[in-house]
C-alpha atoms as a PDB file:
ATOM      1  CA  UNK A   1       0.000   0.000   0.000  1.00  0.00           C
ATOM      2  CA  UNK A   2       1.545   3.066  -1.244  1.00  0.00           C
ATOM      3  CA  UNK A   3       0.436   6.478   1.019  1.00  0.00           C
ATOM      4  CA  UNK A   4       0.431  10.099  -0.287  1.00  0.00           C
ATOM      5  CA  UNK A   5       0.975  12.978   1.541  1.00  0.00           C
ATOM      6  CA  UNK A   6      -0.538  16.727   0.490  1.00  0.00           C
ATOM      7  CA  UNK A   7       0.653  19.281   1.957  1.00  0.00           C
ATOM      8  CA  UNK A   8       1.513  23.572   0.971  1.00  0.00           C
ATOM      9  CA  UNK A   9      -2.457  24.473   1.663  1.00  0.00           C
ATOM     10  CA  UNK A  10      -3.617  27.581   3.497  1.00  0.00           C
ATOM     11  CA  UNK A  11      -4.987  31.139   3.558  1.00  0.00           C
ATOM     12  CA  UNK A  12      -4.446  33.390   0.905  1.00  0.00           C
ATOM     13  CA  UNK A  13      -5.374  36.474  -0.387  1.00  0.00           C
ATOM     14  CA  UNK A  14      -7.451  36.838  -4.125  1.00  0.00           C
ATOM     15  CA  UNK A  15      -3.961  36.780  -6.521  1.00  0.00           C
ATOM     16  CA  UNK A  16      -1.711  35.179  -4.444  1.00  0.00           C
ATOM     17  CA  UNK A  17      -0.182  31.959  -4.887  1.00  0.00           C
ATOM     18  CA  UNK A  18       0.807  28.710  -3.353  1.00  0.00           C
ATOM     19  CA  UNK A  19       2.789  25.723  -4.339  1.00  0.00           C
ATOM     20  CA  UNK A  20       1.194  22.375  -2.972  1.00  0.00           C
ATOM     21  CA  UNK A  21       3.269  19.103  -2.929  1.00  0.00           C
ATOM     22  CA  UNK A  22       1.907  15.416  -2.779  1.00  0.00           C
ATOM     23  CA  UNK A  23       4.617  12.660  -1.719  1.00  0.00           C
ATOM     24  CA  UNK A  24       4.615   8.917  -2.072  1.00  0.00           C
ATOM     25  CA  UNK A  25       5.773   6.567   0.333  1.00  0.00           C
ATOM     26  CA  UNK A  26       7.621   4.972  -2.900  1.00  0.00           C
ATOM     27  CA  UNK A  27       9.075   6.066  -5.967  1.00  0.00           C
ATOM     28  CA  UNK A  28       6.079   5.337  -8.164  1.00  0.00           C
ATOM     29  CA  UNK A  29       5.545   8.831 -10.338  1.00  0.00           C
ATOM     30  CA  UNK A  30       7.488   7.488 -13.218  1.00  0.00           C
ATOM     31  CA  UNK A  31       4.947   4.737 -13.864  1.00  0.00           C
ATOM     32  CA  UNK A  32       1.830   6.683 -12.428  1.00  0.00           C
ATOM     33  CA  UNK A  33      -0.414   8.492 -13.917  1.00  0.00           C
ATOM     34  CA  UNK A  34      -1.213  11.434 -11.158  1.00  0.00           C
ATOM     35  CA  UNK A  35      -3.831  13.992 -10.754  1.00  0.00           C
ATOM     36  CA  UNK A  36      -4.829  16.970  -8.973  1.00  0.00           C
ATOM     37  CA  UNK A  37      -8.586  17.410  -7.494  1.00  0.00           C
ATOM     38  CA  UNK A  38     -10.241  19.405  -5.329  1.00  0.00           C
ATOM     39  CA  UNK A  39     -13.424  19.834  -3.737  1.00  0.00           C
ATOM     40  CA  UNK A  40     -14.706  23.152  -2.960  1.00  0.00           C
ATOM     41  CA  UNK A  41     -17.744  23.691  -0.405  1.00  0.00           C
ATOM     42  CA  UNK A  42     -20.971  22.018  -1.235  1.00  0.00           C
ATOM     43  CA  UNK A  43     -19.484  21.374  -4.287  1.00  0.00           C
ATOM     44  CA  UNK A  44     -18.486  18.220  -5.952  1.00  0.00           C
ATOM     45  CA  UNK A  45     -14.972  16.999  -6.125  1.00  0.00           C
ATOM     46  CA  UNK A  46     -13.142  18.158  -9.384  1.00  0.00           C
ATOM     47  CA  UNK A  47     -10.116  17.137 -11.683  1.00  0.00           C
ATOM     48  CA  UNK A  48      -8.016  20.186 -11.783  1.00  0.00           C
ATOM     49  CA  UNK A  49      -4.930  18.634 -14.021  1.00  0.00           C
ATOM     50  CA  UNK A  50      -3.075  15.442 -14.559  1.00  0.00           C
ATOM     51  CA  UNK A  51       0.302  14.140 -15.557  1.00  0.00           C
ATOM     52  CA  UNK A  52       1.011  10.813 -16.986  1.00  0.00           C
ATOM     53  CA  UNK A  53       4.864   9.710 -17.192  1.00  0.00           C
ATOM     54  CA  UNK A  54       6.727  11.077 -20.205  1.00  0.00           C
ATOM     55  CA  UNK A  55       3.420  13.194 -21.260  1.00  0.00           C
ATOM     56  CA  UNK A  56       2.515  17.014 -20.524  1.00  0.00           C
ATOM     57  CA  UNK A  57       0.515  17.911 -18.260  1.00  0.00           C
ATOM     58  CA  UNK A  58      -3.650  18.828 -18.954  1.00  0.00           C
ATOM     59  CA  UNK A  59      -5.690  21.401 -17.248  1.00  0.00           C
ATOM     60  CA  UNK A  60      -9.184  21.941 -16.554  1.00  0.00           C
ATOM     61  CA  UNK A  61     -10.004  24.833 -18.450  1.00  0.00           C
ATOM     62  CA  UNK A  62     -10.693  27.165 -15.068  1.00  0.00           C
ATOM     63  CA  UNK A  63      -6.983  27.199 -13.978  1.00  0.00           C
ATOM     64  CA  UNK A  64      -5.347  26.476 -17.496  1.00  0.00           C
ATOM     65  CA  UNK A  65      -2.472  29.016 -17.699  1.00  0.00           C
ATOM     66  CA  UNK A  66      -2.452  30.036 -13.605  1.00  0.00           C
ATOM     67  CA  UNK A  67      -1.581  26.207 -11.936  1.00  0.00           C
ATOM     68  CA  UNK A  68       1.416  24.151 -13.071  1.00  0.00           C
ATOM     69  CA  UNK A  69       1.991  20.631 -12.272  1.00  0.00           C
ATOM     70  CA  UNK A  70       5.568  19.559 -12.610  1.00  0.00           C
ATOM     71  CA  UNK A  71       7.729  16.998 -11.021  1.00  0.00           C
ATOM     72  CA  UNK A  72      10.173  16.968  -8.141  1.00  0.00           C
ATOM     73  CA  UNK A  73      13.653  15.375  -8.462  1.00  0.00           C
ATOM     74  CA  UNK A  74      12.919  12.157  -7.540  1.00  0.00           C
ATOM     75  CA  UNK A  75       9.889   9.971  -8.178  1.00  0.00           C
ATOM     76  CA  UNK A  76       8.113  10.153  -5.452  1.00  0.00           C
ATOM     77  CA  UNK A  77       7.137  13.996  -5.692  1.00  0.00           C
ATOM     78  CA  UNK A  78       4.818  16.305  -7.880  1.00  0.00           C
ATOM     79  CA  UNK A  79       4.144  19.607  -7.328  1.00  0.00           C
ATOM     80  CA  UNK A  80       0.506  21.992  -8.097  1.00  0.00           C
ATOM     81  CA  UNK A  81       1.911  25.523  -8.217  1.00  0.00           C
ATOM     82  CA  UNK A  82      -0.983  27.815  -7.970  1.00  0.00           C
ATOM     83  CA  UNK A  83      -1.048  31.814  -9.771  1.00  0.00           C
ATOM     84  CA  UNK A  84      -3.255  34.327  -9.950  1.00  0.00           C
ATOM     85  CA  UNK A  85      -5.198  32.590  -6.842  1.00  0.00           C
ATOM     86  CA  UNK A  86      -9.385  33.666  -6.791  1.00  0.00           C
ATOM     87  CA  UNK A  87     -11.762  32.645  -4.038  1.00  0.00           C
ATOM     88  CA  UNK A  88     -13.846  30.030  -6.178  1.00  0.00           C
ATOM     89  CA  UNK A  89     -10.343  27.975  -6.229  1.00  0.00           C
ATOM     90  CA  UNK A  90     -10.539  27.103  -2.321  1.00  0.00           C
ATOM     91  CA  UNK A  91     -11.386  23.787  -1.409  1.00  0.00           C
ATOM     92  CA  UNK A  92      -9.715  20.372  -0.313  1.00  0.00           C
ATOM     93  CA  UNK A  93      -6.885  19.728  -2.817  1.00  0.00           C
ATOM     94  CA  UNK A  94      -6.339  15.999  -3.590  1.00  0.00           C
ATOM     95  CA  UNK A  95      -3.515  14.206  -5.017  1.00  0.00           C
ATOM     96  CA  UNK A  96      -4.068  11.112  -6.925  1.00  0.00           C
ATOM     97  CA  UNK A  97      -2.147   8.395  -7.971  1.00  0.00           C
ATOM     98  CA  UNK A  98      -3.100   5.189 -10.627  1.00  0.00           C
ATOM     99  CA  UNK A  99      -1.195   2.788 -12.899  1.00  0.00           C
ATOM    100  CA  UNK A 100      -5.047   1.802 -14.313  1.00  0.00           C
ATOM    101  CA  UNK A 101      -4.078   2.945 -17.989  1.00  0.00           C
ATOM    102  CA  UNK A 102      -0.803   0.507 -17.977  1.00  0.00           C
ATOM    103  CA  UNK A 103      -3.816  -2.342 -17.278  1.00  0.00           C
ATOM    104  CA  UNK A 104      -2.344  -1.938 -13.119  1.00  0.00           C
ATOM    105  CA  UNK A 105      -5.514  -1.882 -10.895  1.00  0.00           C
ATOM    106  CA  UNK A 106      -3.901   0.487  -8.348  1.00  0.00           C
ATOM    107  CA  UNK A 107      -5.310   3.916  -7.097  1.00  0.00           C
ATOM    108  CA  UNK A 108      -4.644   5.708  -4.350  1.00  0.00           C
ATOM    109  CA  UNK A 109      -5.791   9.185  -3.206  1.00  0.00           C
ATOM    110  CA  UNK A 110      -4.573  11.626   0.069  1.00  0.00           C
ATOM    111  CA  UNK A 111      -5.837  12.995   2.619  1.00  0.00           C
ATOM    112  CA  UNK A 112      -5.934  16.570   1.356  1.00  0.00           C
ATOM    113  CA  UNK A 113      -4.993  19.690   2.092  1.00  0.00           C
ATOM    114  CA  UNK A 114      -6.953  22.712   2.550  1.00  0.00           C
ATOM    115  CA  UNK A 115      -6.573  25.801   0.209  1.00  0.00           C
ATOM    116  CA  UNK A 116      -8.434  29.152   0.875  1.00  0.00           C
ATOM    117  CA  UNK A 117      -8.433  32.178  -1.082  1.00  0.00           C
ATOM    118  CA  UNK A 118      -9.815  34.841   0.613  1.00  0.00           C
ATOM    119  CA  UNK A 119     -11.501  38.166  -1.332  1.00  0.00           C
END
């Protein structure tokens, strides 16, 4: 069982930014596809972008061009860096990992961290 750990949330003003990181309790990034979600209040959760090994990253259209997801040094890290920050982006940021498009039947999902963007 492979755990992920979120963490970079917290209170921000309307155009700030923050840089969230998700870590792996092994080095499985270069064979994982892994995605970003969050789930604002009373909302339902969202994909926000994704990264499969070797391929560029894809955006939901609402933070294309103001959140980058890129890759620590080793495999075990990614990275959501977050621009141009507005209040409809807070919520529980999620970091998910799955090998299900190699034909791998693993997915796991963290605990979250909390982002709010204040106006």
């Amino acid at each position: 069982q492979v755990q992920l750990v979120e963490s970079g949330g917290g209170l921000v003003q309307t155009g700030g930014s923050l840089r969230l990181s998700c870590v792996a309790s092994a080095s499985i990034f270069g064979v994982y596809r892994v995605e970003w979600h969050r789930q604002g209040p009373g909302k339902q959760r969202e994909l926000v972008g994704s990264i499969i090994p070797h391929g560029t990253p894809t955006y939901a259209d609402s933070v294309v061009r103001r959140f980058t997801i890129t890759r620590g040094n080793a495999e075990d890290t990614m990275f959501l860096q977050m621009n141009n920050l507005k209040p409809e982006d807070s919520g529980v940021y999620y970091c998910r990992a799955d090998n299900t498009i190699y034909g791998g039947t693993r997915t796991y999902w963290g605990q979250g961290t909390q982002v709010t963007v204040s106006s």
